[in-house]
PDB file of N, CA and C in Angstrom:
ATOM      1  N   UNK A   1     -88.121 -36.759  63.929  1.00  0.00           N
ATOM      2  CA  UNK A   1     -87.361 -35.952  62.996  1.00  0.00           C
ATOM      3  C   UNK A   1     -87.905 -35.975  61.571  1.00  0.00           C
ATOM      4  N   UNK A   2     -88.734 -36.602  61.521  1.00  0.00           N
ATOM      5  CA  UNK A   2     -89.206 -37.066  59.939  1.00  0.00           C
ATOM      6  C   UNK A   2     -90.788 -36.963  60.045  1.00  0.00           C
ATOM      7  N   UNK A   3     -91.379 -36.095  58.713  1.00  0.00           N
ATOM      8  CA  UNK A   3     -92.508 -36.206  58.684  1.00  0.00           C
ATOM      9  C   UNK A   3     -93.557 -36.352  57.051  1.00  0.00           C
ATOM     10  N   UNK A   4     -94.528 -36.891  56.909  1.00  0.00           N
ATOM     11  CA  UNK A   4     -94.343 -37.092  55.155  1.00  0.00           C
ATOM     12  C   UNK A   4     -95.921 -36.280  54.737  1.00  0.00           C
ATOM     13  N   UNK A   5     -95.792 -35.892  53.980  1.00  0.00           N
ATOM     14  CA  UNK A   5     -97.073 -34.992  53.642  1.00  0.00           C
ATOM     15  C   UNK A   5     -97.603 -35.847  52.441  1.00  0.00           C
ATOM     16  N   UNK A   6     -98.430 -36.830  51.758  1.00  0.00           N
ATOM     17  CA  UNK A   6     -99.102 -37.193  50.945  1.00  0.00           C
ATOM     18  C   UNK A   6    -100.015 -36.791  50.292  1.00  0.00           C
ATOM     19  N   UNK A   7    -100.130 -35.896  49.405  1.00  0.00           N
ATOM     20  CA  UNK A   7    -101.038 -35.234  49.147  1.00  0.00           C
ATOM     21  C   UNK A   7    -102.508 -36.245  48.115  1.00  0.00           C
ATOM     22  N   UNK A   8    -103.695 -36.177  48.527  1.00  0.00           N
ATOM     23  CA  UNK A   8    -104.795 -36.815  47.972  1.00  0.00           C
ATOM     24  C   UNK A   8    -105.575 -36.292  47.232  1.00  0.00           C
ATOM     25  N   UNK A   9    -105.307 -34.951  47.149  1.00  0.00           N
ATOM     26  CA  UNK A   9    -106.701 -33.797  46.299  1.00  0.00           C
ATOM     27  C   UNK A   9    -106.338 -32.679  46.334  1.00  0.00           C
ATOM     28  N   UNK A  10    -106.357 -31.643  44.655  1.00  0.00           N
ATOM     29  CA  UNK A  10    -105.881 -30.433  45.245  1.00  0.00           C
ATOM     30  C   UNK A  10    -107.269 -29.716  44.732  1.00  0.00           C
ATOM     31  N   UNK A  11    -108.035 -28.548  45.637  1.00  0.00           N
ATOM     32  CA  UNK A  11    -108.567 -27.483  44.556  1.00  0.00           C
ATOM     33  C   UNK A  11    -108.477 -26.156  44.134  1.00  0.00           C
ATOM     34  N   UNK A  12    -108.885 -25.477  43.706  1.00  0.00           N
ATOM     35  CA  UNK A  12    -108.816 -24.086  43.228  1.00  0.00           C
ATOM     36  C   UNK A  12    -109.758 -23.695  44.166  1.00  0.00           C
ATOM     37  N   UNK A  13    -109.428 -22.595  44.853  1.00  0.00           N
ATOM     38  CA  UNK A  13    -110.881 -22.042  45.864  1.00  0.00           C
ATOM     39  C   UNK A  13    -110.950 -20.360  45.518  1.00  0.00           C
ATOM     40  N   UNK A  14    -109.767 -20.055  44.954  1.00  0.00           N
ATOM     41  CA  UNK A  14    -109.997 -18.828  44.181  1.00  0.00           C
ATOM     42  C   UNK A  14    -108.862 -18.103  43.445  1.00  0.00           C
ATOM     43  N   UNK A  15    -108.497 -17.110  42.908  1.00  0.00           N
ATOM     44  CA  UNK A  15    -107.404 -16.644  42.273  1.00  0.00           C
ATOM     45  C   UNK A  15    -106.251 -17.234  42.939  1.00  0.00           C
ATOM     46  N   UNK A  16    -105.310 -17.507  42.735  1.00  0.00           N
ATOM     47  CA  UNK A  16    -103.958 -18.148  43.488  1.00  0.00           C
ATOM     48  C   UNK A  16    -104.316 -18.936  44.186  1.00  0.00           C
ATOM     49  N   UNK A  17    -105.687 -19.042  45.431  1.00  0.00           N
ATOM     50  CA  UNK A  17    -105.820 -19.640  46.275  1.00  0.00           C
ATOM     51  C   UNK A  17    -106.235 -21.026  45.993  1.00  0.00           C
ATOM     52  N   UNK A  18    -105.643 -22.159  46.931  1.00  0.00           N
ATOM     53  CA  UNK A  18    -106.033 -23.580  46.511  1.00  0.00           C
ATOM     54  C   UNK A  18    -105.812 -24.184  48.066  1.00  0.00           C
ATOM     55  N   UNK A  19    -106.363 -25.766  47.679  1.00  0.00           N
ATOM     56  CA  UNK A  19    -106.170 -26.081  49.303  1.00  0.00           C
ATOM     57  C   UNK A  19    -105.816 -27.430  48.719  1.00  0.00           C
ATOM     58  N   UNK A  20    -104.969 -28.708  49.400  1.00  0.00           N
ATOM     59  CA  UNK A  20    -104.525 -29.623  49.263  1.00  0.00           C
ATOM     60  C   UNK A  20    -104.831 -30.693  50.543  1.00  0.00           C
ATOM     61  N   UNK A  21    -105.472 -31.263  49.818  1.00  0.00           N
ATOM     62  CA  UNK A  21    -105.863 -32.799  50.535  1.00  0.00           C
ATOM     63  C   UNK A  21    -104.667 -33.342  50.682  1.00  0.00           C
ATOM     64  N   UNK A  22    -104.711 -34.168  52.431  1.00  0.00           N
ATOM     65  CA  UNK A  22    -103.394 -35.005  52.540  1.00  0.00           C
ATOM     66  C   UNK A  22    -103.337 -35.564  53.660  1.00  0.00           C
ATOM     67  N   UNK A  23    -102.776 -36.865  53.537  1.00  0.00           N
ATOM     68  CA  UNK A  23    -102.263 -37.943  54.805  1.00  0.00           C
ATOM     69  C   UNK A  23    -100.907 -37.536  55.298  1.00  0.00           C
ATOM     70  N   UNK A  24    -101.099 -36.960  56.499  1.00  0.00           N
ATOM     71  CA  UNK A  24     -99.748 -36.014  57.336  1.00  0.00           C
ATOM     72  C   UNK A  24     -99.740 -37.635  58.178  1.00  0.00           C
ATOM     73  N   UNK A  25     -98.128 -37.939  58.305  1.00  0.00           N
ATOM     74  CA  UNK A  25     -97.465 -38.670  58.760  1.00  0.00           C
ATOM     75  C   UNK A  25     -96.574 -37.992  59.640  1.00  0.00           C
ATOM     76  N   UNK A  26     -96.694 -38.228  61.114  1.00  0.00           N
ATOM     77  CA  UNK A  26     -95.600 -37.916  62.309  1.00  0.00           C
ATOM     78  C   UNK A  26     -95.659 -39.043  63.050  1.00  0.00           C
ATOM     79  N   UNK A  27     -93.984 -39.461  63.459  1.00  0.00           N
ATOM     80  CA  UNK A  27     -94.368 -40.376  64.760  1.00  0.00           C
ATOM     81  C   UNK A  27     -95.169 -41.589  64.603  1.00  0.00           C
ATOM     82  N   UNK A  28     -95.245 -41.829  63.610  1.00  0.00           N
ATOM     83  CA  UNK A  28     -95.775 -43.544  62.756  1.00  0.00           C
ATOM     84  C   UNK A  28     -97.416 -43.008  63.239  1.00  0.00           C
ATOM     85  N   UNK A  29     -97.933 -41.842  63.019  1.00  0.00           N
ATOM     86  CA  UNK A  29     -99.296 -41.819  63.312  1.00  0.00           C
ATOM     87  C   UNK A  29     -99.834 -40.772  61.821  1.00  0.00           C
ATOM     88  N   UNK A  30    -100.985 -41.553  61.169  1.00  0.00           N
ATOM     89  CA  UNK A  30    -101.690 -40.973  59.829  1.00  0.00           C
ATOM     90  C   UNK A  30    -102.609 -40.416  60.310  1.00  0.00           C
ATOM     91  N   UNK A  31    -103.126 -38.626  59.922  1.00  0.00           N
ATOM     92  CA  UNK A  31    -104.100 -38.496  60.393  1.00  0.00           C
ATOM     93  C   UNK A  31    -104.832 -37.493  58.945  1.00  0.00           C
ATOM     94  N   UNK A  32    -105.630 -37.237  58.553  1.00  0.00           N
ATOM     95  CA  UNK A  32    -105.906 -36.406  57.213  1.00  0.00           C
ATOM     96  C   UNK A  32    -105.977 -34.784  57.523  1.00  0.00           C
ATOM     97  N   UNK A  33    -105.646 -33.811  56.753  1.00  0.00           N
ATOM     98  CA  UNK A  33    -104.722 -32.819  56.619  1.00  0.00           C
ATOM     99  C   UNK A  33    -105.556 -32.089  55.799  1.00  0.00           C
ATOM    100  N   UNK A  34    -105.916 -30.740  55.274  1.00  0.00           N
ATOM    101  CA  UNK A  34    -106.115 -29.623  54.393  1.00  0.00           C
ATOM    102  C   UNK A  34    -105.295 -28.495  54.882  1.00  0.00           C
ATOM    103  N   UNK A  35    -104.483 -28.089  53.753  1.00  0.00           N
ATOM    104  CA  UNK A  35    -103.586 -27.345  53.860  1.00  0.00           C
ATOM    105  C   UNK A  35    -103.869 -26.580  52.840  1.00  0.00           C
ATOM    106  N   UNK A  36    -104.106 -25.184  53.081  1.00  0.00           N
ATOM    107  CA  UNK A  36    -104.873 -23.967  52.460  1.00  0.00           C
ATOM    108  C   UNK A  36    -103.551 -23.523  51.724  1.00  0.00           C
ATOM    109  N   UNK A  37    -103.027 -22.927  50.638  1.00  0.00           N
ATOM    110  CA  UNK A  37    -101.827 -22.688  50.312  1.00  0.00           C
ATOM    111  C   UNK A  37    -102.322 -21.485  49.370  1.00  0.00           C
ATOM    112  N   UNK A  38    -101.490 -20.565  49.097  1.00  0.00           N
ATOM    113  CA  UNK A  38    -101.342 -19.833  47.551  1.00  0.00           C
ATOM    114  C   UNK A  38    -100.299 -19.730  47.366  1.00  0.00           C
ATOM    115  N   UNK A  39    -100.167 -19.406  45.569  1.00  0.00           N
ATOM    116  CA  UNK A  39     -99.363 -19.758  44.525  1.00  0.00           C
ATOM    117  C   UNK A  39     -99.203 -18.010  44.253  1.00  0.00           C
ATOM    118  N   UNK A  40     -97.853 -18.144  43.897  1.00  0.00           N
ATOM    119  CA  UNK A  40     -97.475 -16.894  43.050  1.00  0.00           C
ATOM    120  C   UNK A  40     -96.724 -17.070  42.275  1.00  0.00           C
ATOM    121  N   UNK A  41     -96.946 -17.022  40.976  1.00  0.00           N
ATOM    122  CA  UNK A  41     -95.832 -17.074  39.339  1.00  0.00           C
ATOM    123  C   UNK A  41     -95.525 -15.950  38.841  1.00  0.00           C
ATOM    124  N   UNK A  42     -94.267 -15.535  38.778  1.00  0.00           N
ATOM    125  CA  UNK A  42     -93.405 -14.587  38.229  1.00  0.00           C
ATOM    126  C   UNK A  42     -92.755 -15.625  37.428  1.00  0.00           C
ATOM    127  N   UNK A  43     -91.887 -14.560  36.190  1.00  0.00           N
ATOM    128  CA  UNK A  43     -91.066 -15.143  35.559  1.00  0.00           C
ATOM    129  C   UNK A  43     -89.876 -15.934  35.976  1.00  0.00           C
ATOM    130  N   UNK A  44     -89.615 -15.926  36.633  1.00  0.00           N
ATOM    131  CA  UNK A  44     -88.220 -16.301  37.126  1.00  0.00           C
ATOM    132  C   UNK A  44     -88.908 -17.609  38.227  1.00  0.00           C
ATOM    133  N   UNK A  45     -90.014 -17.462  39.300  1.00  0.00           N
ATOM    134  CA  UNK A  45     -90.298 -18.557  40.036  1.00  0.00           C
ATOM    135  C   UNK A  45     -91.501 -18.550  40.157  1.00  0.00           C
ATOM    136  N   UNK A  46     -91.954 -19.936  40.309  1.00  0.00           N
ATOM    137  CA  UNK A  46     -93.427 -20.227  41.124  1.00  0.00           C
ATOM    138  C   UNK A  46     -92.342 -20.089  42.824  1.00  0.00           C
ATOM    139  N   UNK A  47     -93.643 -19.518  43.562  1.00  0.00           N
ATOM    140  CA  UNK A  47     -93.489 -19.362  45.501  1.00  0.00           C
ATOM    141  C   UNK A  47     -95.255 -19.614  45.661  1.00  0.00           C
ATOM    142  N   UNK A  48     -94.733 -20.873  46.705  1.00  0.00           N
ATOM    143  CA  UNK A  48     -96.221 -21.400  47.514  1.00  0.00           C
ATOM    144  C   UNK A  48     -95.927 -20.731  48.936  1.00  0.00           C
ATOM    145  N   UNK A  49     -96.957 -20.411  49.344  1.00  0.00           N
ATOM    146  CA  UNK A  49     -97.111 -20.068  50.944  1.00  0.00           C
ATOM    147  C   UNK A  49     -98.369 -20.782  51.738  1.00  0.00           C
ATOM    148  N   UNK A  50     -97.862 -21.269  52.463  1.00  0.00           N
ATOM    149  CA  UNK A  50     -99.477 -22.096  53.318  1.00  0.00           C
ATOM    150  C   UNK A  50     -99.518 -22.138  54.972  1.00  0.00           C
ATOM    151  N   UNK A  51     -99.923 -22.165  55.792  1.00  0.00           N
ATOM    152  CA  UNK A  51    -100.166 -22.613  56.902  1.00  0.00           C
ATOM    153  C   UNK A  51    -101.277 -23.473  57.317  1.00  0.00           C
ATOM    154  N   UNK A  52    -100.859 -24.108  58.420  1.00  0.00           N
ATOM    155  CA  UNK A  52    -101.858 -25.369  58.757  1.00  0.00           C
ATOM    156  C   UNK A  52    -101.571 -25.400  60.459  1.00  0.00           C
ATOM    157  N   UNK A  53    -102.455 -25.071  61.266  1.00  0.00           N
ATOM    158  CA  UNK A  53    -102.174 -26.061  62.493  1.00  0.00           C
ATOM    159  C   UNK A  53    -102.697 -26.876  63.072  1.00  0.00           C
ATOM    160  N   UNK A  54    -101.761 -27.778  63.494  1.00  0.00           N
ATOM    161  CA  UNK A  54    -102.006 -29.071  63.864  1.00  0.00           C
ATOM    162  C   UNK A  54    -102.186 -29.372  65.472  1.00  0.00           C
ATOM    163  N   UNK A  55    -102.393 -30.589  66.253  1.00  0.00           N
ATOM    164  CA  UNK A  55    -103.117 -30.278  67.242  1.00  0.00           C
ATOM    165  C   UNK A  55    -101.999 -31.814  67.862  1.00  0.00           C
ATOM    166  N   UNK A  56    -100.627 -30.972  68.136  1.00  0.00           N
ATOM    167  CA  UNK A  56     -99.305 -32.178  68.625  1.00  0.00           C
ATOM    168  C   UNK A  56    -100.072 -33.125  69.314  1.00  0.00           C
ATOM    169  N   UNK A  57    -101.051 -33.423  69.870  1.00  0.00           N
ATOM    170  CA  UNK A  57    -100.820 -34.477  71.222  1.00  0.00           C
ATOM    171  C   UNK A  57    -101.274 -35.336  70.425  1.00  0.00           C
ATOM    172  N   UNK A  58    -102.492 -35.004  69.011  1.00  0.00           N
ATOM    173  CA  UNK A  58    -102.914 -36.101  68.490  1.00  0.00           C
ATOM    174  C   UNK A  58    -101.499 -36.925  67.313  1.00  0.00           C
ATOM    175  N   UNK A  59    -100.697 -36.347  67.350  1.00  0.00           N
ATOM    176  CA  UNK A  59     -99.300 -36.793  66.431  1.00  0.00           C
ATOM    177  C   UNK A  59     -98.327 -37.603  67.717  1.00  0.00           C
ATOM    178  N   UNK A  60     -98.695 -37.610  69.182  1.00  0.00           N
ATOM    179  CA  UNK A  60     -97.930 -38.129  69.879  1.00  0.00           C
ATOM    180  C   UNK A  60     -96.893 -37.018  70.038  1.00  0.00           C
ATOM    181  N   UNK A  61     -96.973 -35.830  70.016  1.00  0.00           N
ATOM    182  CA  UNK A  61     -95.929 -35.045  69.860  1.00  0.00           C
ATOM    183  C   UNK A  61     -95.657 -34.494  71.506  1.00  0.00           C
ATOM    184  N   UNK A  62     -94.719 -34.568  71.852  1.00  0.00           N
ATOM    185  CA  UNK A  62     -94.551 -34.071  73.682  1.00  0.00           C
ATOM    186  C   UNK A  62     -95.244 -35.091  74.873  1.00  0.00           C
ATOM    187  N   UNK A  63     -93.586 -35.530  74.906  1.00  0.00           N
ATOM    188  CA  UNK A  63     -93.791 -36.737  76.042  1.00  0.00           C
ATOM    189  C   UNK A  63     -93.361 -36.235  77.840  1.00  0.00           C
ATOM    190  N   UNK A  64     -93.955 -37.412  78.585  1.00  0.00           N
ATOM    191  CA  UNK A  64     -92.930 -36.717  79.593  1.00  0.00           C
ATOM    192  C   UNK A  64     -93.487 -35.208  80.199  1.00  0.00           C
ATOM    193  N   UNK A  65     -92.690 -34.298  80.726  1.00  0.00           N
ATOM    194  CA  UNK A  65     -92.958 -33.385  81.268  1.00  0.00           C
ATOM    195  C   UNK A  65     -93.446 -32.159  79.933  1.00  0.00           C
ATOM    196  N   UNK A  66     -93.520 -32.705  78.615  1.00  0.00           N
ATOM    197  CA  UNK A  66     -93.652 -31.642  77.603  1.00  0.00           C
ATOM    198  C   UNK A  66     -95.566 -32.174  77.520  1.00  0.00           C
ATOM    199  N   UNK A  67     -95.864 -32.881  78.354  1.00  0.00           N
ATOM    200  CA  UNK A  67     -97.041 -33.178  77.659  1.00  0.00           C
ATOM    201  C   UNK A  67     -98.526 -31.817  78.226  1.00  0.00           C
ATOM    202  N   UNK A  68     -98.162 -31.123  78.993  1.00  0.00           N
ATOM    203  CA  UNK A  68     -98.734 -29.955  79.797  1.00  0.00           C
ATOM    204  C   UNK A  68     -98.777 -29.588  78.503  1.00  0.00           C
ATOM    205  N   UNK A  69    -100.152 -28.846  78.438  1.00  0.00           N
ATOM    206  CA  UNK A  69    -100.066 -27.724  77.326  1.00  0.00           C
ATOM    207  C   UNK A  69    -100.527 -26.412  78.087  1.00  0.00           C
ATOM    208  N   UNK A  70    -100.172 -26.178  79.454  1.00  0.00           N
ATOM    209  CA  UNK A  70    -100.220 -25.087  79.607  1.00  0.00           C
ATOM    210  C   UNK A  70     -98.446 -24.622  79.514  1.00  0.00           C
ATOM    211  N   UNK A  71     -97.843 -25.762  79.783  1.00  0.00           N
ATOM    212  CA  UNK A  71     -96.311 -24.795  78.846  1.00  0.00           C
ATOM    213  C   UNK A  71     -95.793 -24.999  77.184  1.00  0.00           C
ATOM    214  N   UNK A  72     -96.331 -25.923  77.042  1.00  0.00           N
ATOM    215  CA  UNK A  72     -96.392 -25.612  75.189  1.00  0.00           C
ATOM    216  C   UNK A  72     -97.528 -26.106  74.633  1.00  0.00           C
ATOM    217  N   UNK A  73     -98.123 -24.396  73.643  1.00  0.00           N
ATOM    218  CA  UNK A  73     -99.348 -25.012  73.343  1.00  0.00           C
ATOM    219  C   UNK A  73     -99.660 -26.545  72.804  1.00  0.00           C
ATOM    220  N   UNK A  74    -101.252 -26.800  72.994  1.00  0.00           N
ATOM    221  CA  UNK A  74    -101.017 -27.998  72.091  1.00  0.00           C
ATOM    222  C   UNK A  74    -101.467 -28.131  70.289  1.00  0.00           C
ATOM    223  N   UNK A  75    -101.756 -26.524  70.195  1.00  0.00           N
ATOM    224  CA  UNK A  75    -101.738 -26.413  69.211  1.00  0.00           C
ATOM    225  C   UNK A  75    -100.766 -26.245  68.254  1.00  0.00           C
ATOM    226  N   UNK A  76    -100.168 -26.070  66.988  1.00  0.00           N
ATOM    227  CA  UNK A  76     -98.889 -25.744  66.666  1.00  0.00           C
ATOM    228  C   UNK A  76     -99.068 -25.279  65.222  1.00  0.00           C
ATOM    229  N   UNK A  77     -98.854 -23.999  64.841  1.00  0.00           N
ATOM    230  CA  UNK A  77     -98.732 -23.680  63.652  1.00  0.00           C
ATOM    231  C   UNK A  77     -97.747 -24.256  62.676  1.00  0.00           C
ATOM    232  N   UNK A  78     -97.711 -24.301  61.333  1.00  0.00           N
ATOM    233  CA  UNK A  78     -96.615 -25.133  60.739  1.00  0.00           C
ATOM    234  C   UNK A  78     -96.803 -24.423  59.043  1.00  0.00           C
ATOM    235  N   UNK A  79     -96.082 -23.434  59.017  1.00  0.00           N
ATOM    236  CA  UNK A  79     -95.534 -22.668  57.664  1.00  0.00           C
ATOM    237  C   UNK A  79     -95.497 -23.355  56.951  1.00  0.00           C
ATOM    238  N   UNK A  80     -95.356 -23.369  55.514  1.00  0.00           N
ATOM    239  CA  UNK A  80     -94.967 -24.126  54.581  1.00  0.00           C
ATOM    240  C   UNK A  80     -94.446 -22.890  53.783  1.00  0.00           C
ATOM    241  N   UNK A  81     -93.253 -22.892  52.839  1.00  0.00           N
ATOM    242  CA  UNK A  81     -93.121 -21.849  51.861  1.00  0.00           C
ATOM    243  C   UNK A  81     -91.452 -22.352  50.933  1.00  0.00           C
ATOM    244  N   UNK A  82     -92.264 -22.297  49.927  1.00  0.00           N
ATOM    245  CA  UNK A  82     -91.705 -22.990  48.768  1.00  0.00           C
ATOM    246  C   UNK A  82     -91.319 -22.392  47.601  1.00  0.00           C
ATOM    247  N   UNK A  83     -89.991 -22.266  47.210  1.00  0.00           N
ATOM    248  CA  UNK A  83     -89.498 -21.450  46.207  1.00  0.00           C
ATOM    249  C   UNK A  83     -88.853 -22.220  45.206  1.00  0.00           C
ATOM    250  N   UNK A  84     -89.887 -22.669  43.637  1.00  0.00           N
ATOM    251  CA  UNK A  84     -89.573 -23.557  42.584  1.00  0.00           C
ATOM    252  C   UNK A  84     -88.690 -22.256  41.099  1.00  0.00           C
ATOM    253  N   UNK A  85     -87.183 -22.360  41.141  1.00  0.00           N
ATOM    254  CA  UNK A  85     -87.015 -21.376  40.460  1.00  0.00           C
ATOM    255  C   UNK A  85     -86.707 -21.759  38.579  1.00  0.00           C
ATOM    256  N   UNK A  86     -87.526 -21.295  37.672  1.00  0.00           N
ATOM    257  CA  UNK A  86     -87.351 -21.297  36.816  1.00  0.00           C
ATOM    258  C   UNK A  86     -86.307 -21.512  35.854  1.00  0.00           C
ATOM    259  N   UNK A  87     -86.068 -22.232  35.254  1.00  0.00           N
ATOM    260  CA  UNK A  87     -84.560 -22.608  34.404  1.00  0.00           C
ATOM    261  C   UNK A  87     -85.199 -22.804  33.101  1.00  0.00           C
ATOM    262  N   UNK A  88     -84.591 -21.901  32.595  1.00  0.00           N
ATOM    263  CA  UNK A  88     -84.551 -21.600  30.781  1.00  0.00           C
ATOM    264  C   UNK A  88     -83.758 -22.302  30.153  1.00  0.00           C
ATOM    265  N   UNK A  89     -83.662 -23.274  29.168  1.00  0.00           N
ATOM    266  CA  UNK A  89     -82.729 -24.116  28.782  1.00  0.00           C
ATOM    267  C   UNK A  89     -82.681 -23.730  27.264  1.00  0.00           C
TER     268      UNK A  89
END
């Protein structure tokens, strides 16, 4: 139920676009992470959008009869999208 994203490095790879270094934690297992993201700033909010997929069996993810990946991939996409809203004080 719990998973921790640590981030180690971020860069600029082009207008908005950046990618973030990171130790992804699932299932008491560390494995290292780049997570491609862009940024959009309007007045009112910064919004991040990113995707990353990850590859469950190496997270221990699907035990038991879930461990077939011909019925769930073993790949797994994983959204990220983040809405930081601006406060004027």
């Amino acid at each position: 139920p719990k998973a921790r994203f640590e981030t180690t490095a971020f860069r600029k790879v082009s207008d908005n676009s950046y990618e973030a270094d990171a130790n992804l934690t699932i299932r008491d297992v560390t494995l290292p992470v780049t997570l491609p993201f862009k940024l959009a700033n309007t007045d009112k909010a910064i919004t991040m959008d990113g995707t990353l997929m990850l590859n469950r069996s190496k997270f221990g993810i699907g035990a038991g009869q879930w461990t077939d990946t011909n019925v769930i991939a073993n790949e797994v996409m994983v959204e990220v999208h983040i809405v930081a809203i601006k406060i004027v004080r």
